[in-house]
C-alpha atoms as a PDB file:
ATOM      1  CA  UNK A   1     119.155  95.746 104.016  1.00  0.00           C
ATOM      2  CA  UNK A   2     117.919  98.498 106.467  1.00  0.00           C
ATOM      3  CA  UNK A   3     116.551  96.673 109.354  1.00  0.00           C
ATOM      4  CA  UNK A   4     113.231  98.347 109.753  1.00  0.00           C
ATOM      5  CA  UNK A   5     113.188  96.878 106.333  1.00  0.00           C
ATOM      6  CA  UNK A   6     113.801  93.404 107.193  1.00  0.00           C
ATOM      7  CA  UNK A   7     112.048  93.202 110.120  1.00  0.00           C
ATOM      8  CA  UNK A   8     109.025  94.330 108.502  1.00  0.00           C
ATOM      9  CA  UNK A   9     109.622  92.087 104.848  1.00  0.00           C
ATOM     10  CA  UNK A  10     106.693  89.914 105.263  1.00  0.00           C
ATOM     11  CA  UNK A  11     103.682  92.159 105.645  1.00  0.00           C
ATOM     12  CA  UNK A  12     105.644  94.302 102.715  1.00  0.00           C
ATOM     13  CA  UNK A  13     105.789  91.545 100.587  1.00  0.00           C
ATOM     14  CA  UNK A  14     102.378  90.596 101.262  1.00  0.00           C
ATOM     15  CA  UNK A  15     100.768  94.190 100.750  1.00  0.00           C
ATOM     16  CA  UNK A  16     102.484  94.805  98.030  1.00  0.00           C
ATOM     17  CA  UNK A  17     101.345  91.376  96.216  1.00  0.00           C
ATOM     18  CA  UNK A  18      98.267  92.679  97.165  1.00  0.00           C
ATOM     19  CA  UNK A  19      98.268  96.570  95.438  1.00  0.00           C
ATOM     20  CA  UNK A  20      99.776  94.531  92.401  1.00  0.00           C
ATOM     21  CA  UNK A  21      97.456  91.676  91.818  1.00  0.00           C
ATOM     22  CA  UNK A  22      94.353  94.247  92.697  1.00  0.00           C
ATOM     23  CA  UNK A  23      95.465  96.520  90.384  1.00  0.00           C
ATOM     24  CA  UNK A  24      95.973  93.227  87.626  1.00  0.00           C
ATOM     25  CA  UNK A  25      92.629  92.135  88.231  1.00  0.00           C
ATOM     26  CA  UNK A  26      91.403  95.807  87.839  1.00  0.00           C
ATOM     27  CA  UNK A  27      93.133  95.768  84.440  1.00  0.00           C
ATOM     28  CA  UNK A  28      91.943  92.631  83.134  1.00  0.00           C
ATOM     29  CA  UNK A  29      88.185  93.057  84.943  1.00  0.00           C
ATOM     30  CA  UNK A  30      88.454  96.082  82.979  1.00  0.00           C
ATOM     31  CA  UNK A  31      89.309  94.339  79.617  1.00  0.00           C
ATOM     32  CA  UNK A  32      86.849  91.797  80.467  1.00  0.00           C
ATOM     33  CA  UNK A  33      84.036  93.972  81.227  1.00  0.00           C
ATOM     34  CA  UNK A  34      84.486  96.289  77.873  1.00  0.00           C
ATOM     35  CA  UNK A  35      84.290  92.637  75.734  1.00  0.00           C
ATOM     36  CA  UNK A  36      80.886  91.742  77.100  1.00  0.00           C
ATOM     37  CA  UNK A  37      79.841  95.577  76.841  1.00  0.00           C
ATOM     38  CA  UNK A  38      80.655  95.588  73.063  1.00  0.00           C
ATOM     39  CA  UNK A  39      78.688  91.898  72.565  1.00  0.00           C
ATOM     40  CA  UNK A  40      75.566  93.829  73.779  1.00  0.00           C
ATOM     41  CA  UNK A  41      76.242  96.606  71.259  1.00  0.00           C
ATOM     42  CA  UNK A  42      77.112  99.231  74.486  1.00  0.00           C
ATOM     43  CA  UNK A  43      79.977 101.659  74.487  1.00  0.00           C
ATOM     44  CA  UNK A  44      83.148 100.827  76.111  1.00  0.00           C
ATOM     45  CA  UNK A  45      83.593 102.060  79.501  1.00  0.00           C
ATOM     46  CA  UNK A  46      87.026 104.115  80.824  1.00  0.00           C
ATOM     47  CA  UNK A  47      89.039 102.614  83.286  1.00  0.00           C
ATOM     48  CA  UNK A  48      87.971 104.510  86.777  1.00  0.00           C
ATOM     49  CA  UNK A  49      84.297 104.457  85.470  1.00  0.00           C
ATOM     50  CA  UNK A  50      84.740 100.958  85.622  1.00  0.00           C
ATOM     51  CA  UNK A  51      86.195 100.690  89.334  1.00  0.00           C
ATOM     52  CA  UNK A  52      82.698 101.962  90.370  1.00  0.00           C
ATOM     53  CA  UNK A  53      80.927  99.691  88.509  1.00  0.00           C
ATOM     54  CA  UNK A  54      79.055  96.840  90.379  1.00  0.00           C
ATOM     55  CA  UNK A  55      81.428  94.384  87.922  1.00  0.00           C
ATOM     56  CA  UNK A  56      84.453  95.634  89.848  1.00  0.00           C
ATOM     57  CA  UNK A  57      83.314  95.995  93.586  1.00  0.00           C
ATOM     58  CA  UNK A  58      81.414  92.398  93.339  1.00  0.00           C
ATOM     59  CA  UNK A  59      84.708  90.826  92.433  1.00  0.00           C
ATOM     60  CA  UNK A  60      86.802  92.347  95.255  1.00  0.00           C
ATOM     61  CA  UNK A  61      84.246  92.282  97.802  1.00  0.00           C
ATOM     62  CA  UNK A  62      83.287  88.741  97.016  1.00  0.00           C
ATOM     63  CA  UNK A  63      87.164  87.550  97.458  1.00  0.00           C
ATOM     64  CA  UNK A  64      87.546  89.451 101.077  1.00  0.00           C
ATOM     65  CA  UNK A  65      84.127  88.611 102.609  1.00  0.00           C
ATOM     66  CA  UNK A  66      85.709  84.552 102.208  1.00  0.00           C
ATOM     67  CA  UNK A  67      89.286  85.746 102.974  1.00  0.00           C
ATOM     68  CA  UNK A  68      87.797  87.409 106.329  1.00  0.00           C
ATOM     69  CA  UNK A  69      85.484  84.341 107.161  1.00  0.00           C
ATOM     70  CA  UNK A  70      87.962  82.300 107.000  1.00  0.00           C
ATOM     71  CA  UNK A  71      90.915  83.997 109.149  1.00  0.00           C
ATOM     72  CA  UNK A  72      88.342  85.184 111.784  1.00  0.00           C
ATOM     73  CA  UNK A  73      87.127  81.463 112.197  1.00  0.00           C
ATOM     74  CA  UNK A  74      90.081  79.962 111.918  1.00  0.00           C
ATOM     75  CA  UNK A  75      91.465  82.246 114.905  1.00  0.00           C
ATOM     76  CA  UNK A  76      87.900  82.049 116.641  1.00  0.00           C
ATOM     77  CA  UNK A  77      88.253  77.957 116.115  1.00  0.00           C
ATOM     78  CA  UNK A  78      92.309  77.760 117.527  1.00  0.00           C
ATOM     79  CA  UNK A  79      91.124  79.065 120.614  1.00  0.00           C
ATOM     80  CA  UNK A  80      88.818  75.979 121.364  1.00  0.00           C
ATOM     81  CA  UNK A  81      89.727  73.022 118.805  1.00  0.00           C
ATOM     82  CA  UNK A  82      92.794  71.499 118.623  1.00  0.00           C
ATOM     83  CA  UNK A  83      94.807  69.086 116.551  1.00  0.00           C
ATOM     84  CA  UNK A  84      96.830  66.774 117.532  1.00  0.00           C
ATOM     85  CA  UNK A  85      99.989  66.823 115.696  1.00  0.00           C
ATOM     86  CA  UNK A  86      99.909  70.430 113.658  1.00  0.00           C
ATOM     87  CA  UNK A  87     101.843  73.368 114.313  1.00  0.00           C
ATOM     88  CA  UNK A  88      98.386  75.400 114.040  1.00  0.00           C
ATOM     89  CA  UNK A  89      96.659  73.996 117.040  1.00  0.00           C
ATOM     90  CA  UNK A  90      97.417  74.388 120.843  1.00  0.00           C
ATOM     91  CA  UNK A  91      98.771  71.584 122.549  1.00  0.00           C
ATOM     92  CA  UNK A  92      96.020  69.017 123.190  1.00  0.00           C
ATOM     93  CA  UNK A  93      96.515  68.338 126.904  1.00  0.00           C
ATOM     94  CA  UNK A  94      96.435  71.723 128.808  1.00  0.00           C
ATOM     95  CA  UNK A  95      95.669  75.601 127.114  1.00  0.00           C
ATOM     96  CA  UNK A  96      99.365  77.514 127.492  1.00  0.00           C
ATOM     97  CA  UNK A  97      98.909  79.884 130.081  1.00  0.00           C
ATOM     98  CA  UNK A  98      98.695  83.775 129.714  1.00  0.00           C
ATOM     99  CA  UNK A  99     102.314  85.455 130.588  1.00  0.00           C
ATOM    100  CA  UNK A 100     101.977  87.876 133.522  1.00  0.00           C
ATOM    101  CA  UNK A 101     101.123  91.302 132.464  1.00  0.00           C
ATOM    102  CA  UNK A 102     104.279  93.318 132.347  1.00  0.00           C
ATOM    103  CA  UNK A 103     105.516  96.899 132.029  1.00  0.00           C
ATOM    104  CA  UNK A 104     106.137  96.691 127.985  1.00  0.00           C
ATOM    105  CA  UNK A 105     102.483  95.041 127.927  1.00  0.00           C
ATOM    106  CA  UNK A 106     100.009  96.522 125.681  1.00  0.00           C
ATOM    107  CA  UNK A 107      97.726  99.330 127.226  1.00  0.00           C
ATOM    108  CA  UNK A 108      94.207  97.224 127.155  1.00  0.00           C
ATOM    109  CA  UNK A 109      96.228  94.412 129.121  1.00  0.00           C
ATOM    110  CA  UNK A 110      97.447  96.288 131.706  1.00  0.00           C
ATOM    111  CA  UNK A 111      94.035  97.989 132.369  1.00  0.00           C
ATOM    112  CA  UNK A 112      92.473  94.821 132.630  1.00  0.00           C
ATOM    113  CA  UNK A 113      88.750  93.963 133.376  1.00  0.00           C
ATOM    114  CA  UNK A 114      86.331  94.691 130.368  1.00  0.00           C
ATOM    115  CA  UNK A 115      89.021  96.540 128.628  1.00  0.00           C
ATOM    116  CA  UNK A 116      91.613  93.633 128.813  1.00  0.00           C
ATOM    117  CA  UNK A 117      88.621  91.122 127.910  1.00  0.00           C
ATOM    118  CA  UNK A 118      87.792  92.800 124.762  1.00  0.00           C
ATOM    119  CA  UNK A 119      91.516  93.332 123.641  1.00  0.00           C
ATOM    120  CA  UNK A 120      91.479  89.647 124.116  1.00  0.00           C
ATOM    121  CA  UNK A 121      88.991  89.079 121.730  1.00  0.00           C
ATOM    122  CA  UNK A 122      89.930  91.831 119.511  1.00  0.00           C
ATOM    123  CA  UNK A 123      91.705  89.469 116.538  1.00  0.00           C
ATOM    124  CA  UNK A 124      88.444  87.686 115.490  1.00  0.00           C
ATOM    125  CA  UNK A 125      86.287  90.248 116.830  1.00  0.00           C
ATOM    126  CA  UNK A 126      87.936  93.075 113.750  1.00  0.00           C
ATOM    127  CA  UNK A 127      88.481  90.272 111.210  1.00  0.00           C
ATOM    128  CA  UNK A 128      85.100  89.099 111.514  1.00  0.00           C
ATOM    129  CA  UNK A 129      83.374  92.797 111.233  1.00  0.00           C
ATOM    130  CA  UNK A 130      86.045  93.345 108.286  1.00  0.00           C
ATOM    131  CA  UNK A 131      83.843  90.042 106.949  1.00  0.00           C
ATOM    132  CA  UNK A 132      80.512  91.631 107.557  1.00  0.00           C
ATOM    133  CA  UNK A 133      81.843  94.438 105.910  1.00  0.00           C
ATOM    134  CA  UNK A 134      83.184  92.562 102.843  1.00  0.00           C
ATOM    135  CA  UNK A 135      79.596  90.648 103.074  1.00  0.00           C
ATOM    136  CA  UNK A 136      77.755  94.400 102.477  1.00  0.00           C
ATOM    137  CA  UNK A 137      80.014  95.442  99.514  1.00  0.00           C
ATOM    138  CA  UNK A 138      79.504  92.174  97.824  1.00  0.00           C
ATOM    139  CA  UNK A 139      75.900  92.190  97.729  1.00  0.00           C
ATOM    140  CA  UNK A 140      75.713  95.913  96.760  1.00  0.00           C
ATOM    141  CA  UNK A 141      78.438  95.411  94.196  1.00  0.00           C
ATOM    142  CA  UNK A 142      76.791  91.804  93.273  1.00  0.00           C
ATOM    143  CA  UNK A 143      73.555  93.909  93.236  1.00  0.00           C
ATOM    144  CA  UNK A 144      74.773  96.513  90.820  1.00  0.00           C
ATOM    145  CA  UNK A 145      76.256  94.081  88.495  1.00  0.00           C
ATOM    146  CA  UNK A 146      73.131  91.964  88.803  1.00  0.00           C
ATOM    147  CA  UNK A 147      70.942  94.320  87.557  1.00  0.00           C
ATOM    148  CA  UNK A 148      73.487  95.779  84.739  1.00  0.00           C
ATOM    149  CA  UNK A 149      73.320  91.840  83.458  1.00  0.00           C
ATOM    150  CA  UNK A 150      69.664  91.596  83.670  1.00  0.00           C
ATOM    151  CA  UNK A 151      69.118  94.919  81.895  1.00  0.00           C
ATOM    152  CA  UNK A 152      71.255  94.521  79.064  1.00  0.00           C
ATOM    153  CA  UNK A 153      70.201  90.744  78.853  1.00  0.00           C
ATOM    154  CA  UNK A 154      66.497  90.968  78.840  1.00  0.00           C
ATOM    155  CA  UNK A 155      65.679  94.535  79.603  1.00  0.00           C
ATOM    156  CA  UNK A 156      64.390  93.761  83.406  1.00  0.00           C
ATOM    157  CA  UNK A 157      63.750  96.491  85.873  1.00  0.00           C
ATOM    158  CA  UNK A 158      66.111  96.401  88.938  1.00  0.00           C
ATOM    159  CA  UNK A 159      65.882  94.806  92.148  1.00  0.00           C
ATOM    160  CA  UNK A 160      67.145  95.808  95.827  1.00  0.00           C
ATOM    161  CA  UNK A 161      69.762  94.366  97.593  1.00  0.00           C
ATOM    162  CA  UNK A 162      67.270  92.466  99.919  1.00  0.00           C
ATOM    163  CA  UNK A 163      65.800  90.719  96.863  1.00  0.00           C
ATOM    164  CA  UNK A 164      69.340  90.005  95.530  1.00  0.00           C
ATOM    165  CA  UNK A 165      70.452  88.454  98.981  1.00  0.00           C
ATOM    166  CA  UNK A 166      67.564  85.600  98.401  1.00  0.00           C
ATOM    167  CA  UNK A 167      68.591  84.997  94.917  1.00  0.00           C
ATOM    168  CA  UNK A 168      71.028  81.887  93.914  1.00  0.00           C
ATOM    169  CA  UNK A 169      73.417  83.733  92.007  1.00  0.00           C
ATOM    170  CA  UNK A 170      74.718  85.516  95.182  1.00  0.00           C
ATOM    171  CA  UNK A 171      74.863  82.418  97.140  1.00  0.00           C
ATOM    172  CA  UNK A 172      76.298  80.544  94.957  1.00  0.00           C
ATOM    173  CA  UNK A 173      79.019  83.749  94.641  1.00  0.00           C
ATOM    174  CA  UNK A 174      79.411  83.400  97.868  1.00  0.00           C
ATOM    175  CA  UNK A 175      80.013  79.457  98.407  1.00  0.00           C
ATOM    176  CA  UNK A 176      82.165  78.891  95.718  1.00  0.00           C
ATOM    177  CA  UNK A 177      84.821  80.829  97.611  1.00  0.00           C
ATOM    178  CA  UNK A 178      83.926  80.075 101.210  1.00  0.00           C
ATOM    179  CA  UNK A 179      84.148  76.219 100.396  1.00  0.00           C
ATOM    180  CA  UNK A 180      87.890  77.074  98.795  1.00  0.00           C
ATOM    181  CA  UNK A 181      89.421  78.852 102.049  1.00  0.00           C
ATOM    182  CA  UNK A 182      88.028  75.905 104.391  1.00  0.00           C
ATOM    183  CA  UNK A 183      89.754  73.516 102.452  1.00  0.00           C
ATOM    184  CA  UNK A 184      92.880  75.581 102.013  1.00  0.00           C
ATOM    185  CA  UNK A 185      93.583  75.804 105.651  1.00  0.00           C
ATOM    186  CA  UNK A 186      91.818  72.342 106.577  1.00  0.00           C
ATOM    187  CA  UNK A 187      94.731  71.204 104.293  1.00  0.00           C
ATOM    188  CA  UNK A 188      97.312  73.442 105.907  1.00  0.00           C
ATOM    189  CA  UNK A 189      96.323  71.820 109.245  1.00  0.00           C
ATOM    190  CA  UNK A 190      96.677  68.465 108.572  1.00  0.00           C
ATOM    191  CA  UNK A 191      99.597  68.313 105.988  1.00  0.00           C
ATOM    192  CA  UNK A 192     101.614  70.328 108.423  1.00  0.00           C
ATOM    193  CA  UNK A 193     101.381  67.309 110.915  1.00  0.00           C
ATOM    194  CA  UNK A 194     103.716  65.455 108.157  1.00  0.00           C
ATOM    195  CA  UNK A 195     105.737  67.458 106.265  1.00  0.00           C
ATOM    196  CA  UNK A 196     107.717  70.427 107.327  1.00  0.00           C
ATOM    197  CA  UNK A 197     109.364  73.421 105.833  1.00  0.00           C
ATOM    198  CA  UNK A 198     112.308  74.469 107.414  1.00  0.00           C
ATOM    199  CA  UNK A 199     112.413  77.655 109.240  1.00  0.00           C
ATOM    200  CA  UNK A 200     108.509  78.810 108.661  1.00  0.00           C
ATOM    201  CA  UNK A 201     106.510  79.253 111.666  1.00  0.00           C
ATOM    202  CA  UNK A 202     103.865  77.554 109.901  1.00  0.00           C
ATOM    203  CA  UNK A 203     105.744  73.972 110.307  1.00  0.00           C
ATOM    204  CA  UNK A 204     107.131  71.780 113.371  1.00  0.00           C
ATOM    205  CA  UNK A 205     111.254  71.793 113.360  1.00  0.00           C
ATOM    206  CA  UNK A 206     112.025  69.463 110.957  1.00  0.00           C
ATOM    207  CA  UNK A 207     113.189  66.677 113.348  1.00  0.00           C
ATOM    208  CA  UNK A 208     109.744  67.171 115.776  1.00  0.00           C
ATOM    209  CA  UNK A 209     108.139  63.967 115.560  1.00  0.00           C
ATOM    210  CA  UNK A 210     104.567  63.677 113.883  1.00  0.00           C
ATOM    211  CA  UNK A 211     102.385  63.729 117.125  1.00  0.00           C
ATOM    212  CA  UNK A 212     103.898  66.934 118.302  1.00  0.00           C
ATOM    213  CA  UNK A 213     101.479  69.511 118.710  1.00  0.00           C
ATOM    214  CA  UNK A 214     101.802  73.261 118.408  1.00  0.00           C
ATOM    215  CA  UNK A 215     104.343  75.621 117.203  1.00  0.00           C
END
């Protein structure tokens, strides 16, 4: 294996899951979309008309925003909470401190002042404005589909995406994923205090005892 290969395998793996299973749920939100179009008597809609459709970009945009939430909080939350015990927490007694700033450093650390204090911020600081981002595209997408169902439900006239925002439906959208990626890493956190896999950085050594903390 090329080693610019291998040293890169794990964000290639994961982006690649990621073109596959977006282009999968295209397909089948495609398929899906076309069924309920034909039980309302409509005609079938191609397949890139339907990746501007408000169907398409809800779904996406609805799975990021939580996605985003949930890494930028979880990286905003490790920097003051801890754990005791789990590999995803800083030790509980003292905060590690900051290695000296050194020739290979990044640029924004070497500059230092404002410029190093934002670049230390800058993890939750982009994942959380990918969130808001994520947050706009699901309520215009959620808004477009929205008033698609309405109009070939009951013929109702449209509404903006400030009425949509105070509606249930995109609450509810947005909860039943938020809730999910809490508990997903809430679980990560604690089961990792118990059980181990060997060689991840997401787990303790497998001989560290339980009240170890950090990786």
């Amino acid at each position: 294996m090329p080693r610019w290969l291998r040293v890169n395998a794990l964000s290639l793996v994961m982006f690649g899951a990621f073109v596959l299973f977006l282009l999968l749920q295209a397909v089948f939100g495609w398929q899906a979309h076309n069924e309920e179009l034909a039980e309302f008597g409509r005609d079938p809609q191609g397949f890139l008309a339907y990746l501007g459709t408000g169907h398409f970009a809800e779904a996406v945009f609805e799975n990021w925003e939580s996605e985003f939430l949930q890494m930028g909080a979880y990286v905003l939350l490790t920097a003051f909470l801890v754990q005791k015990g789990s590999p995803e927490s800083k030790p509980v007694d003292a905060d590690p401190p900051d290695p000296p700033v050194r020739p290979d450093s990044p640029l924004p650390a070497r500059l230092g002042g404002w410029t190093r204090a934002l670049y230390g911020n800058s993890l939750s600081i982009v994942l959380l404005l990918f969130f808001a981002l994520s947050f706009v595209g699901h309520l215009l997408g959620g808004t477009a589909d929205y008033n698609e169902q309405q109009a070939m439900q009951s013929g109702a006239p449209p509404i903006g995406p400030g009425q949509f925002l105070t509606t249930s439906e995109f609450w509810f959208q947005s909860m039943q994923n938020w809730q999910s990626e809490f508990l997903a890493v809430g679980a990560l956190i604690v089961l990792s205090i118990f059980l181990r896999q060997r060689e991840s950085s997401q787990s303790k050594p497998v001989a560290a005892p339980h009240a170890e903390t950090g990786g």
